[in-house]
N, C-alpha and C. Protein backbone atom coordinates (compact mmCIF):
# COMPACT_ATOMS: atom_id res chain seq x y z
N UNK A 1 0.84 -1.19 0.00
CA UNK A 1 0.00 0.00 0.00
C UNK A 1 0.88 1.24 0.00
N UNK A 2 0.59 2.23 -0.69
CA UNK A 2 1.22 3.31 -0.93
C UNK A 2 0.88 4.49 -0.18
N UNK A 3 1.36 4.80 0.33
CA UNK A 3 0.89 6.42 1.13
C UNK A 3 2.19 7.51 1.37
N UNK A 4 1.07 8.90 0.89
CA UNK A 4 1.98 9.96 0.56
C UNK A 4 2.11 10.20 1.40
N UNK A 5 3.47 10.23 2.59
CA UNK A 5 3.79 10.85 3.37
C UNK A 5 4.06 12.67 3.99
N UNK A 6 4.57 13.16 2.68
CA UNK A 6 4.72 14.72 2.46
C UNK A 6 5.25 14.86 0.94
N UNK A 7 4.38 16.16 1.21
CA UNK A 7 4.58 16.69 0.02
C UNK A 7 5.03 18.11 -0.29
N UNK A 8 5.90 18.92 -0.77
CA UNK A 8 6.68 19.84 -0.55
C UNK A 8 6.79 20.13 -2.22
N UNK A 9 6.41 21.52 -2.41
CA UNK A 9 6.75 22.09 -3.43
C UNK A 9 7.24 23.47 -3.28
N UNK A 10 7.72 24.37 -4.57
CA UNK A 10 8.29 25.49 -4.23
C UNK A 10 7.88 26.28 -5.76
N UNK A 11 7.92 27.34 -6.04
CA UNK A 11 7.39 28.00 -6.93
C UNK A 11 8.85 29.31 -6.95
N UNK A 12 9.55 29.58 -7.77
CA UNK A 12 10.90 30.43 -7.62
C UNK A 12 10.34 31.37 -9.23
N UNK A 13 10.45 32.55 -9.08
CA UNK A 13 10.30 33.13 -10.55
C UNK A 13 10.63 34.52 -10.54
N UNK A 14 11.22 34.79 -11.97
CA UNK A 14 12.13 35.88 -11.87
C UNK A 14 11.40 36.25 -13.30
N UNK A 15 11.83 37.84 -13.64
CA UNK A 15 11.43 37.99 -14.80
C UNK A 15 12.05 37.46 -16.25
N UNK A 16 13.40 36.53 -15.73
CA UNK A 16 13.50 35.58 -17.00
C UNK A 16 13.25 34.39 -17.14
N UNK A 17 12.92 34.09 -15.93
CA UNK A 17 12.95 32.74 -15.93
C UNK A 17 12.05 31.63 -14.93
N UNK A 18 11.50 31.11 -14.80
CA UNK A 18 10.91 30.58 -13.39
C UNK A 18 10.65 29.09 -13.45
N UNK A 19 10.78 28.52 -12.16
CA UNK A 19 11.45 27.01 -12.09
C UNK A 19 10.16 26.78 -11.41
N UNK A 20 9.79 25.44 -11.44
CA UNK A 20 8.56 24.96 -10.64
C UNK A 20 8.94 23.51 -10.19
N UNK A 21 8.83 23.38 -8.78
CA UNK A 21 9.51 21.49 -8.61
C UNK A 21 8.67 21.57 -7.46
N UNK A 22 8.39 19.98 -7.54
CA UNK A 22 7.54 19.18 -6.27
C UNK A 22 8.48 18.29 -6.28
N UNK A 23 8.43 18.04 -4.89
CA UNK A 23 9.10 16.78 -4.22
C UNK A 23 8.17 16.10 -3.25
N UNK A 24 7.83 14.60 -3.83
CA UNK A 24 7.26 13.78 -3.12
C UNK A 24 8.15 12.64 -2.40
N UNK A 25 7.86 12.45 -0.96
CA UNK A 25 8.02 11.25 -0.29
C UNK A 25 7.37 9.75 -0.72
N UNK A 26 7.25 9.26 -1.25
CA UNK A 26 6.26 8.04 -0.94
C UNK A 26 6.93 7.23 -0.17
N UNK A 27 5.95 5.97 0.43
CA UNK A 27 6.84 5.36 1.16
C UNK A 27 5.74 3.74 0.44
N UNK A 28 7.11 3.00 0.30
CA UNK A 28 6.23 1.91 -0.72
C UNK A 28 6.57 0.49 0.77
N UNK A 29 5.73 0.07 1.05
CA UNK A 29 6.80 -1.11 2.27
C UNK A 29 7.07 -0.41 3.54
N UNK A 30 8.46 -1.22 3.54
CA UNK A 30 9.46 -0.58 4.49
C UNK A 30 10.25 0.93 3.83
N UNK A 31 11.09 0.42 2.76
CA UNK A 31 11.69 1.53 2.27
C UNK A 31 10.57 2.69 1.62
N UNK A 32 11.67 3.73 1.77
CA UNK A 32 11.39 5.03 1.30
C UNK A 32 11.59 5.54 0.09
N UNK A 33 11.14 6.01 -0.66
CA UNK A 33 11.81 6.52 -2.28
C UNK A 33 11.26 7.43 -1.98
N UNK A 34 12.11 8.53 -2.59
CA UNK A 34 12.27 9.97 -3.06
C UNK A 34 11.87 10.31 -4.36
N UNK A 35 10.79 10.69 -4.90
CA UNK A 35 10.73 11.00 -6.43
C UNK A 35 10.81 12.84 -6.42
N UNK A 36 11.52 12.75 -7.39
CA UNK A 36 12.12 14.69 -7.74
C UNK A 36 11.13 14.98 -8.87
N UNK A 37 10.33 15.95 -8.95
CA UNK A 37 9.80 16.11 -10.32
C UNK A 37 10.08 17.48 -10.34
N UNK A 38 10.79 17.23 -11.87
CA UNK A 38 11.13 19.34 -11.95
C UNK A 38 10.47 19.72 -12.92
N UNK A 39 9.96 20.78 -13.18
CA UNK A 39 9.51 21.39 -14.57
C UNK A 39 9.82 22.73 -14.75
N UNK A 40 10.62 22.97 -15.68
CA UNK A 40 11.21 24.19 -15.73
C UNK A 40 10.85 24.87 -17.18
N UNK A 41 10.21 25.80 -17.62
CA UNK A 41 9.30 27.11 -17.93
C UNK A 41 9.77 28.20 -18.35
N UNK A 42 9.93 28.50 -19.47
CA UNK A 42 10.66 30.09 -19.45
C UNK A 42 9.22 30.91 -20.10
N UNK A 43 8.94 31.60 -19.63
CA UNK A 43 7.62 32.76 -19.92
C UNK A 43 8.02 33.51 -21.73
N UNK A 44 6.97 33.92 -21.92
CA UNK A 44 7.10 33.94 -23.03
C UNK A 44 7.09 35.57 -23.27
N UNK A 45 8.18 36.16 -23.36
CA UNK A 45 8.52 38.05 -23.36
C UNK A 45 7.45 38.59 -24.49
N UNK A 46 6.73 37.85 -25.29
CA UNK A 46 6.20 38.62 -26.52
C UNK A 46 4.46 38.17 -25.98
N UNK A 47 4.56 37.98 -24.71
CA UNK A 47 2.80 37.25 -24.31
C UNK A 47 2.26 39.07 -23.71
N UNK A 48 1.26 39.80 -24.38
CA UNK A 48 1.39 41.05 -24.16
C UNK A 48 0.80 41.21 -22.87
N UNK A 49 -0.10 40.10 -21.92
CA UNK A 49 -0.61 39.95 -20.49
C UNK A 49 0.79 40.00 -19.47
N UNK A 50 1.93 39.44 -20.38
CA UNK A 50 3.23 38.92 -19.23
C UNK A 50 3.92 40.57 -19.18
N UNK A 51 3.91 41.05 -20.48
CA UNK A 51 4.87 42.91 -20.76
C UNK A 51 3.85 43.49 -20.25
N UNK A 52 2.88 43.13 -19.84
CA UNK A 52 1.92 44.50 -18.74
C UNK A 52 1.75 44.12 -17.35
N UNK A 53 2.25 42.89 -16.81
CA UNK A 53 2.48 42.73 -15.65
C UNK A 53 3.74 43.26 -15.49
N UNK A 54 5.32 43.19 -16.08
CA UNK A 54 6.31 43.61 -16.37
C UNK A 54 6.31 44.68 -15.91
N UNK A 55 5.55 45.65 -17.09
CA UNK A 55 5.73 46.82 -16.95
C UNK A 55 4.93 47.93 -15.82
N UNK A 56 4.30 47.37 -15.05
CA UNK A 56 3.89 47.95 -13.72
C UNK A 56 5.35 48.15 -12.73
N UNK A 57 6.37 46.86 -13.26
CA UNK A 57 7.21 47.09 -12.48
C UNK A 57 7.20 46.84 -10.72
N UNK A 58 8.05 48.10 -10.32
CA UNK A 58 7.88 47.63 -8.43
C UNK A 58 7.28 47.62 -8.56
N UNK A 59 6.14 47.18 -7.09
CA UNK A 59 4.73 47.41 -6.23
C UNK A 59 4.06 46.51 -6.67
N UNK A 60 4.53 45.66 -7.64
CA UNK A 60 3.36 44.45 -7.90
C UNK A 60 4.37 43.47 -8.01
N UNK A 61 2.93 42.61 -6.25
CA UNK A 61 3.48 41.66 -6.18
C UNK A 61 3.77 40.23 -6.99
N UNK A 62 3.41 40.22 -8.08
CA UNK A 62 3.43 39.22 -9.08
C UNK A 62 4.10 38.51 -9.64
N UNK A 63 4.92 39.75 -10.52
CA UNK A 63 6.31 39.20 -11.30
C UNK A 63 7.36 40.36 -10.95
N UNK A 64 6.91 41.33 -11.08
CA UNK A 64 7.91 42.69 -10.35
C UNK A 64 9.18 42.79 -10.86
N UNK A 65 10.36 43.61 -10.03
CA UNK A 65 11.28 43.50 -10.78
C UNK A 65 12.42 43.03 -10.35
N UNK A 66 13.41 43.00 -10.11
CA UNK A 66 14.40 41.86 -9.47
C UNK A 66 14.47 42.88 -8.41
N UNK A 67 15.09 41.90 -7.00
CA UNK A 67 15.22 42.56 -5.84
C UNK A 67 16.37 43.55 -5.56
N UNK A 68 17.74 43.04 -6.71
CA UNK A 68 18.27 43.60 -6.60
C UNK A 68 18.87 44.35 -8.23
N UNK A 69 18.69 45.75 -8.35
CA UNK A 69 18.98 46.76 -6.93
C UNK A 69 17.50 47.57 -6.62
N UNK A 70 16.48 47.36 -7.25
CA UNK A 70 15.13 48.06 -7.16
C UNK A 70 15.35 47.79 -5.08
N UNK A 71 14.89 46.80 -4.57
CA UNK A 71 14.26 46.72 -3.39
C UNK A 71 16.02 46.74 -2.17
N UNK A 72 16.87 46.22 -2.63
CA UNK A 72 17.76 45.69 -1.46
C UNK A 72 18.50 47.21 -1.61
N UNK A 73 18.91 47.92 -2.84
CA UNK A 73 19.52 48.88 -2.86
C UNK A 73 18.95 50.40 -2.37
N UNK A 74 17.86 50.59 -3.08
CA UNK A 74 17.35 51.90 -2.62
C UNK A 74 16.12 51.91 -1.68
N UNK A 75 15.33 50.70 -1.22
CA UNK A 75 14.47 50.86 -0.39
C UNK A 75 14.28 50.74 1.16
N UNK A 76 15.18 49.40 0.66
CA UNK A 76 15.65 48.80 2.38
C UNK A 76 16.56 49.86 3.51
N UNK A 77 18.04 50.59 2.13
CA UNK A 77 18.59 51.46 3.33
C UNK A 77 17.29 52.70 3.89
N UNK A 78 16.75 53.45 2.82
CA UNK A 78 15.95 54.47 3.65
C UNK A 78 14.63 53.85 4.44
N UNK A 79 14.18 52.42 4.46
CA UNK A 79 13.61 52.37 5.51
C UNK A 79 14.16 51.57 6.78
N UNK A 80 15.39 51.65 6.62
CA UNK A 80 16.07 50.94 7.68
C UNK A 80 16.86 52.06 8.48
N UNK A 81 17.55 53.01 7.90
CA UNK A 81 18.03 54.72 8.09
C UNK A 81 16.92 55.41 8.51
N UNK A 82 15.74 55.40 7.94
CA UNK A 82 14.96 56.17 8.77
C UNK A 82 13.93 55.78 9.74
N UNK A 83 14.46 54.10 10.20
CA UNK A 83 13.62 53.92 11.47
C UNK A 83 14.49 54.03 12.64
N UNK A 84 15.69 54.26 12.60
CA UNK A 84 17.21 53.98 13.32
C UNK A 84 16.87 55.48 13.52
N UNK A 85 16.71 56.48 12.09
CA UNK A 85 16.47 58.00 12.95
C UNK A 85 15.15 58.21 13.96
N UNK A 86 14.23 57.62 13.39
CA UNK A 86 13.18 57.84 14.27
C UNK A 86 13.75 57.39 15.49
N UNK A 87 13.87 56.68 15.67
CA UNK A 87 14.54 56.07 17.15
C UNK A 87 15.22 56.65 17.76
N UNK A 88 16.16 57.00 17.57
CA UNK A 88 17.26 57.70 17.99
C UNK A 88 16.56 59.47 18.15
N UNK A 89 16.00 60.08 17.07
CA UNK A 89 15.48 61.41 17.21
C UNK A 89 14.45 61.29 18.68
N UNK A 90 13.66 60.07 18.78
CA UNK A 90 12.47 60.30 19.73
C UNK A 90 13.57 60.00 21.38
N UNK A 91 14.39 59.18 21.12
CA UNK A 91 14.83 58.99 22.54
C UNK A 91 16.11 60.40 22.95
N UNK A 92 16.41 61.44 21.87
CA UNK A 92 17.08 62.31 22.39
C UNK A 92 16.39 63.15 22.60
N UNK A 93 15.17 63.94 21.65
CA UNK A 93 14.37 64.93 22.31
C UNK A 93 13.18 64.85 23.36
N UNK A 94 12.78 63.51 23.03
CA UNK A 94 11.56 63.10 24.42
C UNK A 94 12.03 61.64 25.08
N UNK A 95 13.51 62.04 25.94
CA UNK A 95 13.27 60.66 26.50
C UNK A 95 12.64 59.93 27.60
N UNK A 96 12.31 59.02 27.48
CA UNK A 96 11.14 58.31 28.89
C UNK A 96 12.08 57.80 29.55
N UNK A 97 11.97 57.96 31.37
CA UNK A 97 12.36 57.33 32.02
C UNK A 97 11.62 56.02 32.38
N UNK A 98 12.10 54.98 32.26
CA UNK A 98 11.60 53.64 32.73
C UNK A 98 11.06 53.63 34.07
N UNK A 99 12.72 54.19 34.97
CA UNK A 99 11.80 54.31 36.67
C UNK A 99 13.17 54.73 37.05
N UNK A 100 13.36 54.83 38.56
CA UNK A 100 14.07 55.82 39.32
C UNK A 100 16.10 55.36 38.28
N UNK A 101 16.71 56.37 38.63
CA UNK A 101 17.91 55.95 37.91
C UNK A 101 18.40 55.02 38.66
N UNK A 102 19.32 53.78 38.51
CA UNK A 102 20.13 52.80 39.07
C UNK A 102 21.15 53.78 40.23
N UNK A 103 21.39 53.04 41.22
CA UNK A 103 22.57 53.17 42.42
C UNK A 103 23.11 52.09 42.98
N UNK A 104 24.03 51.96 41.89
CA UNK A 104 24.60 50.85 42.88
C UNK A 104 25.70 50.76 43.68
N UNK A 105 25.31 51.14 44.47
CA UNK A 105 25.41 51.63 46.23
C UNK A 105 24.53 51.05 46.92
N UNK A 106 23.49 51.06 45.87
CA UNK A 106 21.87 50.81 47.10
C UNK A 106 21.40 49.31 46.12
N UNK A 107 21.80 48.31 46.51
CA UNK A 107 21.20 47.25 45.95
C UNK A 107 19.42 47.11 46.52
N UNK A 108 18.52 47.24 45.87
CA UNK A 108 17.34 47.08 46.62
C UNK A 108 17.48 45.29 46.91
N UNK A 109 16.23 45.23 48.33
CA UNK A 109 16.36 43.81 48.97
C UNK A 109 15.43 43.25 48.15
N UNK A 110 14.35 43.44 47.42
CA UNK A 110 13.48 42.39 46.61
C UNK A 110 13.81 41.89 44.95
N UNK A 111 15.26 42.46 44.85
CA UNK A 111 15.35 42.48 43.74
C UNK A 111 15.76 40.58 43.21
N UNK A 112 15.53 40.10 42.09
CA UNK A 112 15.73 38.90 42.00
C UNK A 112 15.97 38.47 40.77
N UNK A 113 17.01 37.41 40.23
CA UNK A 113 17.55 37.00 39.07
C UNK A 113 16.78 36.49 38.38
N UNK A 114 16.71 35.82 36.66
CA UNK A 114 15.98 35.06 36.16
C UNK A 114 15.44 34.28 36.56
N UNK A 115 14.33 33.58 36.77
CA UNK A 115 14.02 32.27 37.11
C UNK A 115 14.76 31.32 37.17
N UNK A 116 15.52 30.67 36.30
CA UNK A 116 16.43 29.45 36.37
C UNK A 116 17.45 29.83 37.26
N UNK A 117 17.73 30.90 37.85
CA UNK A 117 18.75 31.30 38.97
C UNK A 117 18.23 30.96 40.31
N UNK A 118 16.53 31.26 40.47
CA UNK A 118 16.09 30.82 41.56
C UNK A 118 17.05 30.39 42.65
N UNK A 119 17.46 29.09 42.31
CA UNK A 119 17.97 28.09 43.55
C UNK A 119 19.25 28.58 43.56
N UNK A 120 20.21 28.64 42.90
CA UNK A 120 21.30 28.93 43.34
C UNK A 120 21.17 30.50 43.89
N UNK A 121 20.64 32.09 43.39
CA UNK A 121 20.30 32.89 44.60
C UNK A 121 19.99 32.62 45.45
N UNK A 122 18.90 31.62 45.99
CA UNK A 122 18.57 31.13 47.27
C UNK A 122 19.66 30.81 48.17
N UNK A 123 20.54 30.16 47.73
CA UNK A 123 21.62 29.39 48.53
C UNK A 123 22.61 30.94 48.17
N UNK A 124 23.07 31.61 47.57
CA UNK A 124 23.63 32.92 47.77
C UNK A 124 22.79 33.54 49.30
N UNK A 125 21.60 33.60 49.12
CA UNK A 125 20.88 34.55 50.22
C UNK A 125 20.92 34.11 51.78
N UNK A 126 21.09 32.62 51.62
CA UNK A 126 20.23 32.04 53.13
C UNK A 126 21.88 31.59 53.77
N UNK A 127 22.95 31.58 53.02
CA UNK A 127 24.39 30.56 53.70
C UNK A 127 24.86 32.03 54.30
N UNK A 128 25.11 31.89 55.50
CA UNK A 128 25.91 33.11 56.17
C UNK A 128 27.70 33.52 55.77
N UNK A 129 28.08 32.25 55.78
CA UNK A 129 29.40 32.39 54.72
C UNK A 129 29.39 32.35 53.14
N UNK A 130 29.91 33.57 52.72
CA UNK A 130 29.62 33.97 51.03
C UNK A 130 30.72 32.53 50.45
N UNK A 131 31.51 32.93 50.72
CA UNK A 131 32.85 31.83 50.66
C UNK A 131 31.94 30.29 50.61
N UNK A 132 31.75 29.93 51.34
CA UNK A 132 30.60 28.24 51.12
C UNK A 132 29.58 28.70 50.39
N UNK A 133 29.24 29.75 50.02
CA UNK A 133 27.46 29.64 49.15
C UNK A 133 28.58 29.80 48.03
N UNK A 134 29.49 30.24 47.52
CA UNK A 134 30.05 30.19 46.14
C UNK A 134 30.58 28.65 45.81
N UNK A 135 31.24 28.09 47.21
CA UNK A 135 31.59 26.31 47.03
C UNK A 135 30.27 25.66 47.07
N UNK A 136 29.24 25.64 47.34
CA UNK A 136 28.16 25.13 47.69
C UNK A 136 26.99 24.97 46.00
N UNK A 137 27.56 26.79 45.64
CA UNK A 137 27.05 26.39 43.78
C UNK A 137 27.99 25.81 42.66
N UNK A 138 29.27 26.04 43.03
CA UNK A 138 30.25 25.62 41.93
C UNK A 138 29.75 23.27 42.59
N UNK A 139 29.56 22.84 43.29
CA UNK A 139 29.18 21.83 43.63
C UNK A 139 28.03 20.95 42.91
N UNK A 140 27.02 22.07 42.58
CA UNK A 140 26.15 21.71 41.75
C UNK A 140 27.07 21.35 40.30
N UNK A 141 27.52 21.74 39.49
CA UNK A 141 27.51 20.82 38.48
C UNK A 141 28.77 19.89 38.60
N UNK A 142 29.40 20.07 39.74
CA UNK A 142 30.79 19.10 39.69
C UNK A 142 29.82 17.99 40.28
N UNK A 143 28.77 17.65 41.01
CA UNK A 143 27.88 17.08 41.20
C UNK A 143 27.00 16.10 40.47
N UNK A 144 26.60 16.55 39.40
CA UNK A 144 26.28 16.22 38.59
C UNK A 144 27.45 15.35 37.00
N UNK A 145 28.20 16.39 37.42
CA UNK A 145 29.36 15.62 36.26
C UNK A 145 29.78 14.14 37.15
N UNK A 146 29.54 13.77 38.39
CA UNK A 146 30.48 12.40 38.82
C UNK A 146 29.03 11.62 38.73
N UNK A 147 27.76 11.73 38.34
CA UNK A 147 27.16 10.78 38.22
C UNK A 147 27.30 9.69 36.92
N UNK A 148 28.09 10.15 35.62
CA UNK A 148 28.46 8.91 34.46
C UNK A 148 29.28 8.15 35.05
N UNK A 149 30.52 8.83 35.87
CA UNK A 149 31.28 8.15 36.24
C UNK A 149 31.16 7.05 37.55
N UNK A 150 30.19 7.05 38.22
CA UNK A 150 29.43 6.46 39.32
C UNK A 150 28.71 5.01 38.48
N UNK A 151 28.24 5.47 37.61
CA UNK A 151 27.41 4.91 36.94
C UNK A 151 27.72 3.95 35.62
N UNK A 152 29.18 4.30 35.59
CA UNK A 152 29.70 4.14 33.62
C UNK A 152 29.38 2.50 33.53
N UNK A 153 28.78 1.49 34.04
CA UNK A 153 29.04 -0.02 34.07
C UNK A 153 27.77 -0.15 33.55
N UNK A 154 26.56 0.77 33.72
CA UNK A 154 25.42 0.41 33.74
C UNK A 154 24.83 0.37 32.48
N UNK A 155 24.53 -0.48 31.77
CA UNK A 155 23.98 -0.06 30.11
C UNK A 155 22.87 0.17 30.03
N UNK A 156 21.97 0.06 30.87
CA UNK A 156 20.72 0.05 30.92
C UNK A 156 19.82 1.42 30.81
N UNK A 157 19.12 1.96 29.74
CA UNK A 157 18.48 2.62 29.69
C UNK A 157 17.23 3.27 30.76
N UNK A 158 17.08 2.13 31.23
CA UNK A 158 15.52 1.97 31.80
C UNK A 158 15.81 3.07 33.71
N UNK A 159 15.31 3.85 33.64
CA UNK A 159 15.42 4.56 35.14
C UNK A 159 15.67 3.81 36.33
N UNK A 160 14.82 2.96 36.27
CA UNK A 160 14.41 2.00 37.25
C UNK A 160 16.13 1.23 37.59
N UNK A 161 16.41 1.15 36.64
CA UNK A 161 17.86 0.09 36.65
C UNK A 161 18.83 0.92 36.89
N UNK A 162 18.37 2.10 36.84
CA UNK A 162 20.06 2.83 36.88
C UNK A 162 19.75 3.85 38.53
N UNK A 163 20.11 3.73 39.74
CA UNK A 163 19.04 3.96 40.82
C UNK A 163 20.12 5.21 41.22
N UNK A 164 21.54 5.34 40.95
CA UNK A 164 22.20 6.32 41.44
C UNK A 164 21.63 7.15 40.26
N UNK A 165 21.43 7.26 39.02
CA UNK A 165 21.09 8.90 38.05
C UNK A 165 19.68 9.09 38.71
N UNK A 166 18.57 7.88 38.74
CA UNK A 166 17.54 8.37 38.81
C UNK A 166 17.49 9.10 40.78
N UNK A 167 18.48 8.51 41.43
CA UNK A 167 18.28 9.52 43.29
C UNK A 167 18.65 10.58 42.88
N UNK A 168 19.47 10.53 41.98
CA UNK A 168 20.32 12.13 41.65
C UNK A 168 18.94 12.63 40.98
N UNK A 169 18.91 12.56 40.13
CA UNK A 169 17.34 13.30 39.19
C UNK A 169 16.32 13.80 40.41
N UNK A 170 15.84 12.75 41.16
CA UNK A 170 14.71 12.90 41.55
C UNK A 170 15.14 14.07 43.27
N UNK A 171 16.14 13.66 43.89
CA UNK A 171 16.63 14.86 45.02
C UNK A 171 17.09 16.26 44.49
N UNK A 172 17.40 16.01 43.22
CA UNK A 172 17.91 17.48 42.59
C UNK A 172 16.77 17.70 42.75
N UNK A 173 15.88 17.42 41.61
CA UNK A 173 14.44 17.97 41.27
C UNK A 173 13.93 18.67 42.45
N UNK A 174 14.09 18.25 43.62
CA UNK A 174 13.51 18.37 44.68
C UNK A 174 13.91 19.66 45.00
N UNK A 175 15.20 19.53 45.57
CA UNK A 175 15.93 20.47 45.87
C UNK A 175 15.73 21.42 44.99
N UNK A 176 15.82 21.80 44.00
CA UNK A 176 15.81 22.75 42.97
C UNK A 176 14.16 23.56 42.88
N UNK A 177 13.35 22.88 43.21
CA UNK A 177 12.14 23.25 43.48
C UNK A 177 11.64 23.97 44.74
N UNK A 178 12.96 23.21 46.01
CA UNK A 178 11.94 24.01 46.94
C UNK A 178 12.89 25.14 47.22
N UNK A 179 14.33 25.32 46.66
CA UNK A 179 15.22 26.41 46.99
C UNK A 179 14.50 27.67 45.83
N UNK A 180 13.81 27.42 44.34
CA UNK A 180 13.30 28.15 43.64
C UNK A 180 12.67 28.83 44.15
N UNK A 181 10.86 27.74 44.59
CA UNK A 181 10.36 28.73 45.39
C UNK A 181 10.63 29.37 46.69
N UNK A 182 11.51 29.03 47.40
CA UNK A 182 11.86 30.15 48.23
C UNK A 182 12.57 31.00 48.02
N UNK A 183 13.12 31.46 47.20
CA UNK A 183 13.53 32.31 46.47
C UNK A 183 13.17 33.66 46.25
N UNK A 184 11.78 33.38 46.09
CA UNK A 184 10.53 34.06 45.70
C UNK A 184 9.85 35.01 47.17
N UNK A 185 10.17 34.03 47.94
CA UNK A 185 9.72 34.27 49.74
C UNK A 185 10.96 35.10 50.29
N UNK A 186 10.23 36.10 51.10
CA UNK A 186 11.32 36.55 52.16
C UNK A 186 12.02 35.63 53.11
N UNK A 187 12.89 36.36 53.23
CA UNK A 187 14.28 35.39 53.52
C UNK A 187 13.99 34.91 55.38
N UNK A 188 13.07 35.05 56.03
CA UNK A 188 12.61 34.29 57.13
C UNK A 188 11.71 33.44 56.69
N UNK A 189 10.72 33.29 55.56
CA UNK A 189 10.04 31.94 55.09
C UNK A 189 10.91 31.43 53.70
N UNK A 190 12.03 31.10 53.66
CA UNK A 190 12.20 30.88 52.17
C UNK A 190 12.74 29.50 52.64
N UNK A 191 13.30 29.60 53.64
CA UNK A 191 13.66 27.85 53.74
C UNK A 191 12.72 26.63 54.12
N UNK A 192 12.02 27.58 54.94
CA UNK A 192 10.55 26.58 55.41
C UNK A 192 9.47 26.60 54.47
N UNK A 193 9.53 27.92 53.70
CA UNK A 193 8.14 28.24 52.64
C UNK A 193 6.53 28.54 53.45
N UNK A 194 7.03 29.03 54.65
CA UNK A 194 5.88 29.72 55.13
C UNK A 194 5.45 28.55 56.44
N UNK A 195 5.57 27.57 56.25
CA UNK A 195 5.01 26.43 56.82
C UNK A 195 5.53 26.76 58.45
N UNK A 196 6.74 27.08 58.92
CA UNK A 196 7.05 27.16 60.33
C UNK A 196 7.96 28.48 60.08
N UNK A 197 8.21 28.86 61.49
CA UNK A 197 9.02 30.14 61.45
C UNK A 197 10.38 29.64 61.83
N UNK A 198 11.83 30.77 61.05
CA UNK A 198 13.26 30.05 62.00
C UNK A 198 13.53 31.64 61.77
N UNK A 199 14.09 32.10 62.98
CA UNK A 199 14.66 33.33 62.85
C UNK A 199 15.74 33.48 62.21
N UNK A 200 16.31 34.43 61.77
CA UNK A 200 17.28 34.57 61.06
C UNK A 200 18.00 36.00 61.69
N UNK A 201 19.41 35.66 61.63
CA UNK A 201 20.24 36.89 61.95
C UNK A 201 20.66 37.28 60.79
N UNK A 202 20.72 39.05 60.54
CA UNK A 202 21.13 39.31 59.29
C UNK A 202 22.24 40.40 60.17
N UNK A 203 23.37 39.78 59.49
CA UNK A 203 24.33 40.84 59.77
C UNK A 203 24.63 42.35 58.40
């Protein structure tokens, strides 16, 4: 039984010339064949419907005139030059402030990294020695790099069989989830997540 898997064609045309090809998949069985069908077309310059599409020239999208130099040469720089001026003219004579100017002097306290930073800021915020919260993240992936090597005997695909990647997977996961969302929490609920109180000294 035969069935068309995909079908892909392309339509390319210029004012001398224009190419037309489909490419079918079939799949006959097991194997696959590729059939190429090209048909290639040259328009006919004396067809007086083809010299009045022609001759409209730019602005019609049809047959038009080659891109280059009509469109890449003289159109693209002045609307690419004069959106760069607009830009530039509106942010020197009316510029908007976003919000108060930066000081950094004054780190504000709610401020917070991308999401995927979550956990490792967390462990920046909550370790009282900066020195261990920097050994404590460089750990995470040296961590992760000794699990092939823990593991290199094991051929087995299956999770279940391989029990040191999948503790590692499943305590990261963990970990990584509940240091995220506390992250998010002020720094007296971020380790508990609201659930109990632990005081905290902030020097």
């Amino acid at each position: 039984m035969k069935r068309i898997r995909h079908v892909f064609g392309y339509f390319l045309s210029t004012s001398e010339y224009c190419i037309i090809c489909l490419i079918r998949i079939v799949e006959v069985d097991s194997p696959k064949r590729i059939w190429i069908m090209g048909v290639t077309k040259k328009p006919d310059l004396n067809d007086p419907v083809l010299r009045a599409k022609l001759a409209k020239g730019m602005g019609h999208n049809y047959y038009g005139e080659p891109a280059w130099p009509n469109d890449l040469l003289y159109i693209f720089p002045v609307v690419i030059l004069g959106t760069i001026a607009c830009n530039v003219g509106l942010a020197v004579l009316e510029p908007s402030m976003i919000g108060e100017p930066a000081d950094p002097f004054a780190t504000p306290l709610e401020i917070l990294p991308e999401w995927y930073f979550f956990p490792v800021f967390q462990i920046l915020r909550t370790v009282p020695n900066k020195l261990l919260g920097v050994l404590l993240m460089v750990s995470v992936p040296a961590g992760l790099l000794t699990v092939p090597f823990l593991e290199n005997v094991n051929k087995f695909q299956n999770p279940f069989r391989r029990p040191v990647a999948t503790t590692v997977f499943l305590i990261g996961t963990a970990v990584a989830l509940w240091l995220g969302i506390g992250a998010t929490l002020p720094i007296d609920k971020s380790l508990t997540l609201g659930l109990f109180q632990i005081d905290f000294i902030v020097k």
